[in-house]
PDB file of N, CA and C in Angstrom:
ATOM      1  N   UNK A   1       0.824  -1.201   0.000  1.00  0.00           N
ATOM      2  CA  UNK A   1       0.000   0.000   0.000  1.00  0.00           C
ATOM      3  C   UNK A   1       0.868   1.266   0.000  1.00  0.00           C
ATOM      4  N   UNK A   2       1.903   1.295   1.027  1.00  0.00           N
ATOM      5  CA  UNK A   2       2.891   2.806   1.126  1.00  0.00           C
ATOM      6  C   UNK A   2       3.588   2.782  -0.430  1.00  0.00           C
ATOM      7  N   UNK A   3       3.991   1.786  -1.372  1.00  0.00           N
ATOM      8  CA  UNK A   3       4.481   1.946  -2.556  1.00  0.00           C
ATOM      9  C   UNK A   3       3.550   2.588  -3.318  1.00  0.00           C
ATOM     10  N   UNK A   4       2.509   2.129  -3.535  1.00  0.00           N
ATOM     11  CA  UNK A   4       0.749   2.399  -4.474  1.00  0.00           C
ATOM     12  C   UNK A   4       0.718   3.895  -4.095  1.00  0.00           C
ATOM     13  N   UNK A   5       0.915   4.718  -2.721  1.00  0.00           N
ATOM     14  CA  UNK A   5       0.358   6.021  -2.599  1.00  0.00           C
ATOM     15  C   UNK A   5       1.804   7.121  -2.919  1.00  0.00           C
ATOM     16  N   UNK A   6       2.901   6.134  -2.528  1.00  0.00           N
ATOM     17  CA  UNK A   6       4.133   7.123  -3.000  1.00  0.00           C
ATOM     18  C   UNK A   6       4.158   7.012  -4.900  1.00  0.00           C
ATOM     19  N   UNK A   7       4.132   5.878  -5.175  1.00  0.00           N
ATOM     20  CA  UNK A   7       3.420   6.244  -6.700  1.00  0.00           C
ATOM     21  C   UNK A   7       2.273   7.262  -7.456  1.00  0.00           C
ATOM     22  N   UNK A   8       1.108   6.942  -6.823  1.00  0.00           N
ATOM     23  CA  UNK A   8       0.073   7.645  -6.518  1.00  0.00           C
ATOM     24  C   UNK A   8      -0.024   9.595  -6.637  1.00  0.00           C
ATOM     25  N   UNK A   9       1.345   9.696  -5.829  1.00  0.00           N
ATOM     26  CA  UNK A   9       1.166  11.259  -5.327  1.00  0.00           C
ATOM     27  C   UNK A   9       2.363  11.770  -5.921  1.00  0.00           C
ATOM     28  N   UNK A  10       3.212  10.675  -6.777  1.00  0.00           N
ATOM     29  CA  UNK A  10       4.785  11.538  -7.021  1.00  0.00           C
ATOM     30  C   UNK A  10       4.905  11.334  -8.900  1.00  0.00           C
ATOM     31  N   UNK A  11       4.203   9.938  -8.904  1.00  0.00           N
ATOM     32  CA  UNK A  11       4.412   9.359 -10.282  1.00  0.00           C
ATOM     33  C   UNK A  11       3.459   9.627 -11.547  1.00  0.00           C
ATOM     34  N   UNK A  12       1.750   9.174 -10.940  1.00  0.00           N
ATOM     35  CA  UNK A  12       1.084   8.742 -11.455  1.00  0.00           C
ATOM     36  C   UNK A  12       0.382   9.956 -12.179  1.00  0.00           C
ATOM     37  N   UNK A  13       0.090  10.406 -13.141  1.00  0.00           N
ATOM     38  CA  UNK A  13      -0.855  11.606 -13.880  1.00  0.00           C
ATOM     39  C   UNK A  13      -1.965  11.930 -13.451  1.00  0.00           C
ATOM     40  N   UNK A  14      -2.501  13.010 -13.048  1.00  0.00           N
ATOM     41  CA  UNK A  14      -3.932  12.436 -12.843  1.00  0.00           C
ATOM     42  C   UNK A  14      -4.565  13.520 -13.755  1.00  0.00           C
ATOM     43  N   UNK A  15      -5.909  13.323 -14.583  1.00  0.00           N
ATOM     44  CA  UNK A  15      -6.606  14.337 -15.352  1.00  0.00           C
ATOM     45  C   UNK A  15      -7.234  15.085 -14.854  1.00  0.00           C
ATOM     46  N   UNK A  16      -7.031  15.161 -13.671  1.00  0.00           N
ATOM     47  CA  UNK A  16      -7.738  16.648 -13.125  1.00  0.00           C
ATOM     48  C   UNK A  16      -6.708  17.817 -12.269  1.00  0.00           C
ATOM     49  N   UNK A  17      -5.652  17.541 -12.712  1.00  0.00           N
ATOM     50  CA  UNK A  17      -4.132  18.222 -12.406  1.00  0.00           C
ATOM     51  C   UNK A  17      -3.703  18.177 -14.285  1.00  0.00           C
ATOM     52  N   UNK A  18      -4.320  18.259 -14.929  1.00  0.00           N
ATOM     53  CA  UNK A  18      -3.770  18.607 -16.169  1.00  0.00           C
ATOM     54  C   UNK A  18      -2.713  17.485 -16.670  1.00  0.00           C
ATOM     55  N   UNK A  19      -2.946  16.344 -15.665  1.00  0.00           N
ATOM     56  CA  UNK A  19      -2.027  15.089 -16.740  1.00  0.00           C
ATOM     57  C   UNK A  19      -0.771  15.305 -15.868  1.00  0.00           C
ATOM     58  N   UNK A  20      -0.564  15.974 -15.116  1.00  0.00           N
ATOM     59  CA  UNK A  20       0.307  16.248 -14.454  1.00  0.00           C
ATOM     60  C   UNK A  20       0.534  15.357 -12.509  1.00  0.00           C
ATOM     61  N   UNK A  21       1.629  14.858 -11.850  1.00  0.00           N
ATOM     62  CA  UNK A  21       1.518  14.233 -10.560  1.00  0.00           C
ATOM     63  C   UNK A  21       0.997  15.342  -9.732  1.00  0.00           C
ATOM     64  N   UNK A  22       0.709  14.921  -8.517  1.00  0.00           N
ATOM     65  CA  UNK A  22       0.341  16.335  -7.220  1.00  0.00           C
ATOM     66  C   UNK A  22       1.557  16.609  -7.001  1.00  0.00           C
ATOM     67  N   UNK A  23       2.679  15.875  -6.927  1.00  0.00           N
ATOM     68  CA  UNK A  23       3.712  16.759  -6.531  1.00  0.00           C
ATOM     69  C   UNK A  23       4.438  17.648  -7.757  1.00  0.00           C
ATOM     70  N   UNK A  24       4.185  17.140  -8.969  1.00  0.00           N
ATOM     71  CA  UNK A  24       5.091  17.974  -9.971  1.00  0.00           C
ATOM     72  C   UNK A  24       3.805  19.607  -9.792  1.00  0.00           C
ATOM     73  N   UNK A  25       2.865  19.304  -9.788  1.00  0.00           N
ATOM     74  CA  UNK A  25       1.324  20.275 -10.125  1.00  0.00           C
ATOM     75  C   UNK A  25       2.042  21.296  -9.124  1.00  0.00           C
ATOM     76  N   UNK A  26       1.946  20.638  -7.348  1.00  0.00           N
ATOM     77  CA  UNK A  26       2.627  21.822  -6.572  1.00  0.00           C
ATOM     78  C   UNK A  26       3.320  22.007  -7.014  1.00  0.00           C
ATOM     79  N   UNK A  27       4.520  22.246  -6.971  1.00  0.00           N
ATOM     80  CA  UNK A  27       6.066  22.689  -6.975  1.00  0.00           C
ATOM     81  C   UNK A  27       5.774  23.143  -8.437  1.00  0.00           C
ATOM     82  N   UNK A  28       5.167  22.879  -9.843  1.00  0.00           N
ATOM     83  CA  UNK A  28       4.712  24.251 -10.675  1.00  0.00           C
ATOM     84  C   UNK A  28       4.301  25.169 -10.054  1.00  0.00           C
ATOM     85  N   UNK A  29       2.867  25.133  -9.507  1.00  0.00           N
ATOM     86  CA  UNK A  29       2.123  26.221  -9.026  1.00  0.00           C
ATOM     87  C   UNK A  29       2.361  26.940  -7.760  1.00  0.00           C
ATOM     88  N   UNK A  30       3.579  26.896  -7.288  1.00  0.00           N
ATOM     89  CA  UNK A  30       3.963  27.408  -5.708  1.00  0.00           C
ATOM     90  C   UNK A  30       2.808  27.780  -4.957  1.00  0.00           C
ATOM     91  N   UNK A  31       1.938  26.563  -4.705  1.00  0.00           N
ATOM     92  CA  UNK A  31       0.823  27.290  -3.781  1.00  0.00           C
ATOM     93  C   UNK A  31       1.710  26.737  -2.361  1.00  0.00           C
ATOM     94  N   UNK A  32       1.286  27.934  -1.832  1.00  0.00           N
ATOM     95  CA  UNK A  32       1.908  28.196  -0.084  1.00  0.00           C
ATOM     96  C   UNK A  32       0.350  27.777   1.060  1.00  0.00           C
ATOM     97  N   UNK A  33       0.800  27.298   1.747  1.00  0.00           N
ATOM     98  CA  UNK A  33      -0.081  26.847   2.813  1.00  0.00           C
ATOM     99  C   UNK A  33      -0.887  27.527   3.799  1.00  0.00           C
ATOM    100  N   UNK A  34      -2.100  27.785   4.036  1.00  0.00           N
ATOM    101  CA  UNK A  34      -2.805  28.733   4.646  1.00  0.00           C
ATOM    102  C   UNK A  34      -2.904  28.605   6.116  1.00  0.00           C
ATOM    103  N   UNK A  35      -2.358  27.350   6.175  1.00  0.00           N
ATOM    104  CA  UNK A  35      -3.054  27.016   7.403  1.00  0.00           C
ATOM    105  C   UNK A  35      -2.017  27.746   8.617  1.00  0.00           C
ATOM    106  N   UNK A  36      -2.308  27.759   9.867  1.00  0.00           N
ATOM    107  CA  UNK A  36      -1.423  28.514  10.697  1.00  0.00           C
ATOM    108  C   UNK A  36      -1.401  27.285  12.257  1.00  0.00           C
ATOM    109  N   UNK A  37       0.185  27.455  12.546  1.00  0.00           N
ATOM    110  CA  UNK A  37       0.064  26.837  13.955  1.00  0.00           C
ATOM    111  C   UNK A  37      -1.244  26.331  14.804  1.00  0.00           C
ATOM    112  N   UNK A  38      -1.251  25.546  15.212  1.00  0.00           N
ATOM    113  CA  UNK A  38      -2.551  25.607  16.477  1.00  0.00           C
ATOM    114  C   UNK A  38      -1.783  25.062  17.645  1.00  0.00           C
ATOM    115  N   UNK A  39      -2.281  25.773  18.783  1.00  0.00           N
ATOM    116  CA  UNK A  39      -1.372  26.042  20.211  1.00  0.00           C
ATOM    117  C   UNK A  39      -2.665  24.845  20.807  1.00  0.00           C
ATOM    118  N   UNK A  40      -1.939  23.864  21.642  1.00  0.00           N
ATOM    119  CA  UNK A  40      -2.853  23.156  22.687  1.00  0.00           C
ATOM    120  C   UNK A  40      -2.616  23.369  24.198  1.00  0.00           C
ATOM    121  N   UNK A  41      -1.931  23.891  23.973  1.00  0.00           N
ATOM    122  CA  UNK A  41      -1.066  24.402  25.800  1.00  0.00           C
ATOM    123  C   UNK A  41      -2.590  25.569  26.364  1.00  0.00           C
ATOM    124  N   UNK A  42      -3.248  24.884  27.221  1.00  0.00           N
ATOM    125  CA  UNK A  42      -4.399  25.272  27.838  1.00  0.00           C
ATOM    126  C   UNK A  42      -4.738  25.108  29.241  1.00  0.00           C
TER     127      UNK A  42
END
């Protein structure tokens, strides 16, 4: 299964990324991450 999803997300094309992997798609499109820290110290 960990081979199938590192294929999956590095190798494999997908047609709704333009034929392109998720990782090649990011690292074209430099999208930056929105999300921010979350503190649990309460």
């Amino acid at each position: 299964l960990a081979k199938w999803l590192i294929d999956y997300n590095t190798k494999i094309p997908h047609s709704s990324l333009n034929f392109k992997s998720p990782v090649q798609y990011l690292l074209e499109n430099h999208y930056e991450c929105h999300m921010y820290w979350t503190y649990t110290n309460y």
